[in-house]
C-alpha atoms as a PDB file:
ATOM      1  CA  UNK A   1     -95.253  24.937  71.208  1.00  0.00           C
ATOM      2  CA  UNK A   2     -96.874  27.104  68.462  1.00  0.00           C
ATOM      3  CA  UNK A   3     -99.376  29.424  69.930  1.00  0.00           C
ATOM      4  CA  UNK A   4    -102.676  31.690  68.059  1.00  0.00           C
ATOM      5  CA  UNK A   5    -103.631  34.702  70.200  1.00  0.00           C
ATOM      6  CA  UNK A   6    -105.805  36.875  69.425  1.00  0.00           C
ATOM      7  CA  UNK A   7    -106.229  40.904  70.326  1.00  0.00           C
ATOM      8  CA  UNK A   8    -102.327  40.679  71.232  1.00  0.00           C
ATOM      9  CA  UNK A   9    -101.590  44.235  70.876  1.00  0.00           C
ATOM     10  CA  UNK A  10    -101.834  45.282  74.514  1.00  0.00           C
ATOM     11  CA  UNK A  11    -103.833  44.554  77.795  1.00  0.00           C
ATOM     12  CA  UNK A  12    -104.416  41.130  78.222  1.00  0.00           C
ATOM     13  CA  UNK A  13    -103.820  39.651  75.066  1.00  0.00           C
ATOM     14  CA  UNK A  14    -100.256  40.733  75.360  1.00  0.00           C
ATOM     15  CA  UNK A  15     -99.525  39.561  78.484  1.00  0.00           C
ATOM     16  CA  UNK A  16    -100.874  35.950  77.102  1.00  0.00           C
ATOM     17  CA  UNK A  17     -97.938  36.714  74.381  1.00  0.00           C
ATOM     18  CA  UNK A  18     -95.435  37.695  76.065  1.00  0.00           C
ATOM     19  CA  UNK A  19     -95.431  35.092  78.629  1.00  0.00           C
ATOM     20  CA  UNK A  20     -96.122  32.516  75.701  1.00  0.00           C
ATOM     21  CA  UNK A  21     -92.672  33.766  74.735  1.00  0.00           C
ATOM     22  CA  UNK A  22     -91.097  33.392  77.897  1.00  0.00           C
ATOM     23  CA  UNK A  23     -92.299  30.142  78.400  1.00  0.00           C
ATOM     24  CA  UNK A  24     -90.715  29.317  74.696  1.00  0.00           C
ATOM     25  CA  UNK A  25     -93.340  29.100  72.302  1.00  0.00           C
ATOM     26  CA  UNK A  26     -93.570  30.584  68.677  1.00  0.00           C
ATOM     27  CA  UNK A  27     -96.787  32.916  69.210  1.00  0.00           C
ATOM     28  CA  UNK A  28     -98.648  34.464  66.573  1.00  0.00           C
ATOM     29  CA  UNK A  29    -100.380  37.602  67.375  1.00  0.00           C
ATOM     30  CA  UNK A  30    -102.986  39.716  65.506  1.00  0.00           C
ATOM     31  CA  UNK A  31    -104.893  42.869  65.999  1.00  0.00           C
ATOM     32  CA  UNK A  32    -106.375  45.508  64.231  1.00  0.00           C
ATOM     33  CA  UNK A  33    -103.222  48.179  64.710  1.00  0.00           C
ATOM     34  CA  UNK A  34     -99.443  47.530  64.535  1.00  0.00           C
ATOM     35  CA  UNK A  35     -98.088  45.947  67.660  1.00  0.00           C
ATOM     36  CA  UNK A  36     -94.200  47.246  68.950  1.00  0.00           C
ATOM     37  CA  UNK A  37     -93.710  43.477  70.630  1.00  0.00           C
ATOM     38  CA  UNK A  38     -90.422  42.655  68.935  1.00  0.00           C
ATOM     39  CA  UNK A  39     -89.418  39.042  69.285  1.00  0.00           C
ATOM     40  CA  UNK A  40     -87.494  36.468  67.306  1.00  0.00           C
ATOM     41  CA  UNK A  41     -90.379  34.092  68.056  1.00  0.00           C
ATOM     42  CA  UNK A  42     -92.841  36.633  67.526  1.00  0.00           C
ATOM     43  CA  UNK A  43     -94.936  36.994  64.438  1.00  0.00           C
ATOM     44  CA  UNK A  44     -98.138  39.856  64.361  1.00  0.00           C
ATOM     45  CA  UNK A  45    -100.687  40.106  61.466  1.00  0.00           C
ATOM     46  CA  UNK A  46    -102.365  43.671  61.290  1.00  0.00           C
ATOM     47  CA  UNK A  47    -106.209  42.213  61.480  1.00  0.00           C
ATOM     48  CA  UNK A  48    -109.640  42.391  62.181  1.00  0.00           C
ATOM     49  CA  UNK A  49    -111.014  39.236  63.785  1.00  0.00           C
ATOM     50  CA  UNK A  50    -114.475  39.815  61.295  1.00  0.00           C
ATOM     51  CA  UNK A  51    -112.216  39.820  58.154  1.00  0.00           C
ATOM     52  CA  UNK A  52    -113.138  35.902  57.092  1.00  0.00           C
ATOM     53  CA  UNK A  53    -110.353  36.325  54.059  1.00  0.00           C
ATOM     54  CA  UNK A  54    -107.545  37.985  56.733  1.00  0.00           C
ATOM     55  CA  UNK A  55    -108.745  35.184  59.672  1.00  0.00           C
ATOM     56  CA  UNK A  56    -108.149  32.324  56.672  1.00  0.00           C
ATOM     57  CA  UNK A  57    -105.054  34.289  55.775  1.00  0.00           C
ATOM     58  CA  UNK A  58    -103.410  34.299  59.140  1.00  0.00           C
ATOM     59  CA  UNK A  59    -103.707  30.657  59.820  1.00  0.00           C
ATOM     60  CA  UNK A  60    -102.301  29.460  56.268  1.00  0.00           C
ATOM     61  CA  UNK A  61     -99.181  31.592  57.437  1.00  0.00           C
ATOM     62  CA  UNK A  62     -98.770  29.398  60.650  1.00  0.00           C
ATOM     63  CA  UNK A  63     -99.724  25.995  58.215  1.00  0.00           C
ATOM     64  CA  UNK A  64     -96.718  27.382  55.777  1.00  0.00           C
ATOM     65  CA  UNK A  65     -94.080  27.763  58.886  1.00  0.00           C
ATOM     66  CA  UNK A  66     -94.993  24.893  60.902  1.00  0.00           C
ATOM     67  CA  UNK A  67     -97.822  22.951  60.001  1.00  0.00           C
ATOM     68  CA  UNK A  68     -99.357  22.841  63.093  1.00  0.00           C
ATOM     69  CA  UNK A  69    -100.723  24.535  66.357  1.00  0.00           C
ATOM     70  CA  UNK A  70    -100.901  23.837  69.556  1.00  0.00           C
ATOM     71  CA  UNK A  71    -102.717  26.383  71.302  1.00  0.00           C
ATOM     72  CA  UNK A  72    -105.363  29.144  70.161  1.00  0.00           C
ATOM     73  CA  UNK A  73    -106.285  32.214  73.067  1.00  0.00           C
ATOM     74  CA  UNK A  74    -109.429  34.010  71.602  1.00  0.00           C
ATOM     75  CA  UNK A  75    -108.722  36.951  73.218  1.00  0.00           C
ATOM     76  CA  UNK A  76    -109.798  39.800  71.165  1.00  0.00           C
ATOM     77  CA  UNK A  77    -113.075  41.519  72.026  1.00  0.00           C
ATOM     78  CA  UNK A  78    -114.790  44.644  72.652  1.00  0.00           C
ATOM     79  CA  UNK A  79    -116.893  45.353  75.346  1.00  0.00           C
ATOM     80  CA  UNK A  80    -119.909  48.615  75.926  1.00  0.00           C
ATOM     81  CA  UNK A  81    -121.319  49.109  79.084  1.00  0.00           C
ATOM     82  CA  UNK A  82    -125.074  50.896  78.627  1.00  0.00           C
ATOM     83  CA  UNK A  83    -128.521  50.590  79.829  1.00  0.00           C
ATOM     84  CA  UNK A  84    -130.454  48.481  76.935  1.00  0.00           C
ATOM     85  CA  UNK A  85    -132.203  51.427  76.356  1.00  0.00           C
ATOM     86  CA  UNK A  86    -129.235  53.746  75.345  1.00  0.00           C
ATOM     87  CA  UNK A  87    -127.870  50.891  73.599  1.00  0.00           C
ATOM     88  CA  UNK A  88    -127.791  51.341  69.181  1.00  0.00           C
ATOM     89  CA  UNK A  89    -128.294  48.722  66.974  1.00  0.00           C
ATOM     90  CA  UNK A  90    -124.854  49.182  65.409  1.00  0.00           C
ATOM     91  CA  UNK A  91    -123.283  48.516  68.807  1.00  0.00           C
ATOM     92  CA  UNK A  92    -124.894  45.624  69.600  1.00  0.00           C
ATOM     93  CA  UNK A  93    -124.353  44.404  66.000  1.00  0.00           C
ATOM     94  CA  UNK A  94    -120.322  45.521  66.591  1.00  0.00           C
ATOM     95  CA  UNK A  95    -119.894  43.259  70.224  1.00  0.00           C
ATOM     96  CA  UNK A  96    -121.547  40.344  68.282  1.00  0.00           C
ATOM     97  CA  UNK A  97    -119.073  40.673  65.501  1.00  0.00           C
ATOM     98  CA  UNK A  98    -116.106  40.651  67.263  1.00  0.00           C
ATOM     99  CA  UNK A  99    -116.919  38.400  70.215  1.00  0.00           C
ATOM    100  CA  UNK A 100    -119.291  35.737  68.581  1.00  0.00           C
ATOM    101  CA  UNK A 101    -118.449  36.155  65.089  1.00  0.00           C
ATOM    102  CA  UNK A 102    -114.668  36.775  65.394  1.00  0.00           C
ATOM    103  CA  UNK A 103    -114.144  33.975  67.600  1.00  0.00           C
ATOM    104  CA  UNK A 104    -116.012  31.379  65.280  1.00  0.00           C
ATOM    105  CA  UNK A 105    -113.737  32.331  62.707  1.00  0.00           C
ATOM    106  CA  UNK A 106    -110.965  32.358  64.163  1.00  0.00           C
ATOM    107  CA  UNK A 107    -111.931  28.647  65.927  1.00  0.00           C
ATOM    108  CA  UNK A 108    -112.950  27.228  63.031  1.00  0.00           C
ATOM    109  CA  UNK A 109    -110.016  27.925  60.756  1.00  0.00           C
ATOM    110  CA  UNK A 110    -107.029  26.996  63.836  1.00  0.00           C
ATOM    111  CA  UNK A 111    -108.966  23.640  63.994  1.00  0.00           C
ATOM    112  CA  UNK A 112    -107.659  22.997  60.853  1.00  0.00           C
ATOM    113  CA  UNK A 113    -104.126  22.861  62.222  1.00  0.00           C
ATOM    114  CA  UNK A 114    -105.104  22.227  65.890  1.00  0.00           C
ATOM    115  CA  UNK A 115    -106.107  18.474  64.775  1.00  0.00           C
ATOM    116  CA  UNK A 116    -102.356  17.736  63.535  1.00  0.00           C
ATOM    117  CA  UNK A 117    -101.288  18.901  67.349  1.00  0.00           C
ATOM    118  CA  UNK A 118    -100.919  16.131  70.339  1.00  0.00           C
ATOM    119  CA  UNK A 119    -102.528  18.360  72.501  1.00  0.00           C
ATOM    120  CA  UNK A 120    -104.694  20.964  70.474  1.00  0.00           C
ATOM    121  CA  UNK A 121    -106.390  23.630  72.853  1.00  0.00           C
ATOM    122  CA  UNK A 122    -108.542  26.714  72.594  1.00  0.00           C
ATOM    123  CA  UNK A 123    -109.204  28.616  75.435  1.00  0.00           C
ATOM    124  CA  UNK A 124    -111.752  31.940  74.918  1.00  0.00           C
ATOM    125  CA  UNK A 125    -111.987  34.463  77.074  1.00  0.00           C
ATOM    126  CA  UNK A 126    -115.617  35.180  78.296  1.00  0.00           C
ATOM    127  CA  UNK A 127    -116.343  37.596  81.615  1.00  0.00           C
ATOM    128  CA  UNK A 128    -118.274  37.359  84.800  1.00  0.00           C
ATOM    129  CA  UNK A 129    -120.875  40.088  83.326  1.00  0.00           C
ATOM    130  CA  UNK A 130    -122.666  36.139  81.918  1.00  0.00           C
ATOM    131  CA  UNK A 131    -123.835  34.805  85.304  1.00  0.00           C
ATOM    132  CA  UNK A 132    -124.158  38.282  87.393  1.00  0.00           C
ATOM    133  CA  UNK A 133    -126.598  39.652  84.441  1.00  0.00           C
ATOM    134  CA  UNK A 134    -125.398  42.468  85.652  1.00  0.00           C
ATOM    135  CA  UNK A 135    -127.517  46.142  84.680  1.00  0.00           C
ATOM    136  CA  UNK A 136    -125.724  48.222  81.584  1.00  0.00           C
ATOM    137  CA  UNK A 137    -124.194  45.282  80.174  1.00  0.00           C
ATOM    138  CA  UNK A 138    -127.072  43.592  78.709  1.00  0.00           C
ATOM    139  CA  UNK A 139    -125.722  43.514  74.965  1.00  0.00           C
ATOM    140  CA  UNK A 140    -122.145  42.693  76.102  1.00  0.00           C
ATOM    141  CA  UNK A 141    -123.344  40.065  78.074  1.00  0.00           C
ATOM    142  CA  UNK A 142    -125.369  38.481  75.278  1.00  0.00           C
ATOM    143  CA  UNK A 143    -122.542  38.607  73.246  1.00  0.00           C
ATOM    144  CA  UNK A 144    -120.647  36.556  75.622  1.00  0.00           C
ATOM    145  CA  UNK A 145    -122.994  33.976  76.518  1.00  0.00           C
ATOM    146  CA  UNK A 146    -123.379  33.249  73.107  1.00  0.00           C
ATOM    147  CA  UNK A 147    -119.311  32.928  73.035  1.00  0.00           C
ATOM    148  CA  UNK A 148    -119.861  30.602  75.971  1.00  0.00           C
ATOM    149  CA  UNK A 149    -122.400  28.432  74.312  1.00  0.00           C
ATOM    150  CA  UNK A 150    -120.375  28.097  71.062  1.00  0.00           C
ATOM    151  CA  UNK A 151    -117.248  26.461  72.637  1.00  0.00           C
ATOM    152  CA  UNK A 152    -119.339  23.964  74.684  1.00  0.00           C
ATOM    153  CA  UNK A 153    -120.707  22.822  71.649  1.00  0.00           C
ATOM    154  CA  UNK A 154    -117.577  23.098  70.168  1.00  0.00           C
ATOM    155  CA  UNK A 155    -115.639  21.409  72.619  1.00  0.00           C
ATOM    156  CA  UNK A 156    -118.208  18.085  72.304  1.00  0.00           C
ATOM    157  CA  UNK A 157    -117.561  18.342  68.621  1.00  0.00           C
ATOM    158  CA  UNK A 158    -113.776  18.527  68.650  1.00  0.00           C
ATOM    159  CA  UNK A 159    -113.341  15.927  71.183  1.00  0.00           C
ATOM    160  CA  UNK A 160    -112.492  12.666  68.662  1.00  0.00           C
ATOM    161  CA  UNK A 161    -110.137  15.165  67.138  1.00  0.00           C
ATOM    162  CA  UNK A 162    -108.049  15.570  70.524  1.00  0.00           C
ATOM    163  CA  UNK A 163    -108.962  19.098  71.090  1.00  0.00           C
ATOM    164  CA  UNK A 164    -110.394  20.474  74.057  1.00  0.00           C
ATOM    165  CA  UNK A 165    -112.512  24.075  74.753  1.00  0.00           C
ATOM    166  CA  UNK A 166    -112.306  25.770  77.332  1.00  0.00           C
ATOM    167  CA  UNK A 167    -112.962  29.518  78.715  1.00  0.00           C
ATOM    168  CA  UNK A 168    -112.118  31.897  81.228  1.00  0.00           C
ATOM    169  CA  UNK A 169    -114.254  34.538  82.982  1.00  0.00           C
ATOM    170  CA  UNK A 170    -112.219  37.221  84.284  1.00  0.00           C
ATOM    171  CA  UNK A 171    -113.210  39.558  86.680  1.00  0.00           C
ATOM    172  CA  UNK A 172    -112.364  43.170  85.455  1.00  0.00           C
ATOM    173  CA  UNK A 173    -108.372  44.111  84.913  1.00  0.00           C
ATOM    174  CA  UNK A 174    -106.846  47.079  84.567  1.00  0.00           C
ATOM    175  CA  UNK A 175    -106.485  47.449  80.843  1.00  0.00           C
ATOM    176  CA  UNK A 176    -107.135  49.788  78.212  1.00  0.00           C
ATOM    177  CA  UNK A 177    -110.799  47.899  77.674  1.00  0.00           C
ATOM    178  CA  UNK A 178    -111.482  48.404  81.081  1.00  0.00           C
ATOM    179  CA  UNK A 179    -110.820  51.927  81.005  1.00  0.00           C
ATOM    180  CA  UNK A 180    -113.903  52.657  79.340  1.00  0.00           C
ATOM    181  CA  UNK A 181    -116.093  50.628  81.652  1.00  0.00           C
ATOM    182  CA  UNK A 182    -117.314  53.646  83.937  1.00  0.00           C
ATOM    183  CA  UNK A 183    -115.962  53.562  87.605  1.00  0.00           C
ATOM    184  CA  UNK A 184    -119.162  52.817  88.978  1.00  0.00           C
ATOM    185  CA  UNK A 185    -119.694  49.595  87.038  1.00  0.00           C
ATOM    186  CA  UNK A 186    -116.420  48.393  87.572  1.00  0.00           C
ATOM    187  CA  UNK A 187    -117.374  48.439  91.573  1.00  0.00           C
ATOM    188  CA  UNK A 188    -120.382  47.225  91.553  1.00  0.00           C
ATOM    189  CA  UNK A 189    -118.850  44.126  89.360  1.00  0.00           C
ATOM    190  CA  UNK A 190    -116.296  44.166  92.488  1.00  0.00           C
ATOM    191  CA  UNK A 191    -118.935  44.553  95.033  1.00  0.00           C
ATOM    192  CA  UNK A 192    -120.569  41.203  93.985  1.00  0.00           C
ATOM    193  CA  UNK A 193    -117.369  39.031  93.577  1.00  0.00           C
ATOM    194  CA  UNK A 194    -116.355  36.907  96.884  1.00  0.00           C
ATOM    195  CA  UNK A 195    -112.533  38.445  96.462  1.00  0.00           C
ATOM    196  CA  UNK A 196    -113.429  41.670  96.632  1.00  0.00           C
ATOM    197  CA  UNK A 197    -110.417  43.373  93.947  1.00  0.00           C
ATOM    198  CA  UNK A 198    -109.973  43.850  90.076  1.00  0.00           C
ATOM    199  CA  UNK A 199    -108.073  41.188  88.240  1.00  0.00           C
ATOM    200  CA  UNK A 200    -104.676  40.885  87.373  1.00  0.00           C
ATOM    201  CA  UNK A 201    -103.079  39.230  84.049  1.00  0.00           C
ATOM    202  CA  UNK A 202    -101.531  37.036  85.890  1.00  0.00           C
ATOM    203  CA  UNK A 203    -105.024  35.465  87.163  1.00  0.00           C
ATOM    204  CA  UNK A 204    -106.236  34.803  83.821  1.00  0.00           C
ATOM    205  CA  UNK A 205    -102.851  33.184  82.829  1.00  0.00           C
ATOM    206  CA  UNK A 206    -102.661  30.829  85.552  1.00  0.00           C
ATOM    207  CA  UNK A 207    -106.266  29.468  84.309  1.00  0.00           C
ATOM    208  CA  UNK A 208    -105.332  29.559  80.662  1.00  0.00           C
ATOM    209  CA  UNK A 209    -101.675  27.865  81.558  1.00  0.00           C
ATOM    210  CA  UNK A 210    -104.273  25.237  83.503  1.00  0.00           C
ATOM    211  CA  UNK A 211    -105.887  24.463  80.285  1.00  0.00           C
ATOM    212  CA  UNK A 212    -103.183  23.914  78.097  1.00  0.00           C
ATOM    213  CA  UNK A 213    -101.321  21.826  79.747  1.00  0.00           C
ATOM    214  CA  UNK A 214    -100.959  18.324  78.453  1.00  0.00           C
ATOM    215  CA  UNK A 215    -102.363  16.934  81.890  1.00  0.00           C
ATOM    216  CA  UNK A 216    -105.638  18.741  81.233  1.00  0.00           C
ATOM    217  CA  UNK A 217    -106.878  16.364  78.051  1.00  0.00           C
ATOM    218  CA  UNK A 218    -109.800  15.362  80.052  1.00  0.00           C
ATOM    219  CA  UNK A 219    -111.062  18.894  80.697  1.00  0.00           C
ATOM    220  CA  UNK A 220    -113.415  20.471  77.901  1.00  0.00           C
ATOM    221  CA  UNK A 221    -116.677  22.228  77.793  1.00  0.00           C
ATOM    222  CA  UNK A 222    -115.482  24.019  81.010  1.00  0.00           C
ATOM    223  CA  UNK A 223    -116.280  28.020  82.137  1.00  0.00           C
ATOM    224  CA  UNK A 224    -113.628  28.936  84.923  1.00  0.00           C
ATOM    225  CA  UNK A 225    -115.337  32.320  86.594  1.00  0.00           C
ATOM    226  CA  UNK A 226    -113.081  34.213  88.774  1.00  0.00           C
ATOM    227  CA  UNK A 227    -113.137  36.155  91.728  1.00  0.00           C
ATOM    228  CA  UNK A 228    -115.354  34.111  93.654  1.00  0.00           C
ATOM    229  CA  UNK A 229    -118.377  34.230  90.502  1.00  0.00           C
ATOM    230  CA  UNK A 230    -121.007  30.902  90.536  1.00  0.00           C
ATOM    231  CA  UNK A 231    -122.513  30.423  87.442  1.00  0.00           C
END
């Protein structure tokens, strides 16, 4: 299995990588700063997901080793948590780069090899800030929704080529993203989930693992929320 993730420097985008690895896969990684994960199977590209030329660049280095990939995680992301009014343009501009933008790159060009897979799959990562509209994370939100709304419309798109689209919404995890999420925010986000705890990495992977698998060709289009979250 060749494997795309995205943000795979730490939190949960190296978890996703490392237990790629363990499962066997070649997994390319990227991120914005050097990564230490050292791996014969392991290949990282120093990258900003908004860099169109570096995105294009990264993929034709997975077409030149294998010609093909199975599985893309759009992982990287940035998240602000602040009151719409205390919110600058050039942060709301910066959480629509990287979330929205970033991730249409980054779709758009893995399609490309995705299509010459038996079983191409993206999964995206989203967040259960979408359907709690929860207060102080207006722009993030925003951001995310429109993540949300570009891989259903993606995933009817890249149906006839055998690809399905999928994301998870994870509660918050202890990472170093959710480490600047104020304490307060973090429990009311808690407070309003039916499991009442943060999120581990190994709760998003058992979703993502869900949606790779070659039994799961009939499931596109599809948000998993967890911790209890309804759309």
């Amino acid at each position: 299995m060749i494997v795309a993730v995205t943000g795979s420097r730490r939190g949960l985008g190296r978890s996703l990588a490392e237990h790629f690895l363990a499962a066997g896969a070649w997994v390319y990684g990227c991120s914005r700063e050097p990564s230490d994960l050292t791996h014969a199977r392991y290949v990282h590209t120093d990258m900003d997901v908004t860099d169109e030329r570096a995105v294009k660049e990264f993929f034709r280095a997975i077409r030149k080793d294998h010609d093909r990939l199975d599985v893309l995680v759009n992982n990287a992301g940035t998240a602000v948590m602040n009151h719409v009014l205390l919110t600058p343009r050039e942060t709301l501009s910066r959480l629509v780069e990287v979330n929205l933008v970033g991730t249409f790159l980054c779709s758009r060009e893995a399609v490309k090899l995705l299509k010459k897979s038996d079983h191409g799959r993206i999964v995206t990562l989203s967040s259960i800030v979408v359907p709690l509209r929860l207060p102080g994370a207006a722009a993030y939100a925003a951001s995310k929704s429109a993540v949300e709304s570009l891989m259903q419309t993606m995933s009817k798109e890249l149906a006839p080529l055998g690809i399905t689209v999928n994301t998870v919404g994870p509660t918050p995890v202890p990472t170093a993203l959710a480490r600047t999420v104020p304490k307060e925010a973090l429990d009311q986000v808690v407070a309003q989930q039916a499991i009442k705890r943060l999120g581990t990495a190994e709760d998003v992977i058992n979703v993502v693992d869900f949606f790779v698998r070659p039994e799961s060709d009939f499931v596109t289009g599809q948000t998993i929320y967890l911790g209890g979250v309804c759309a």
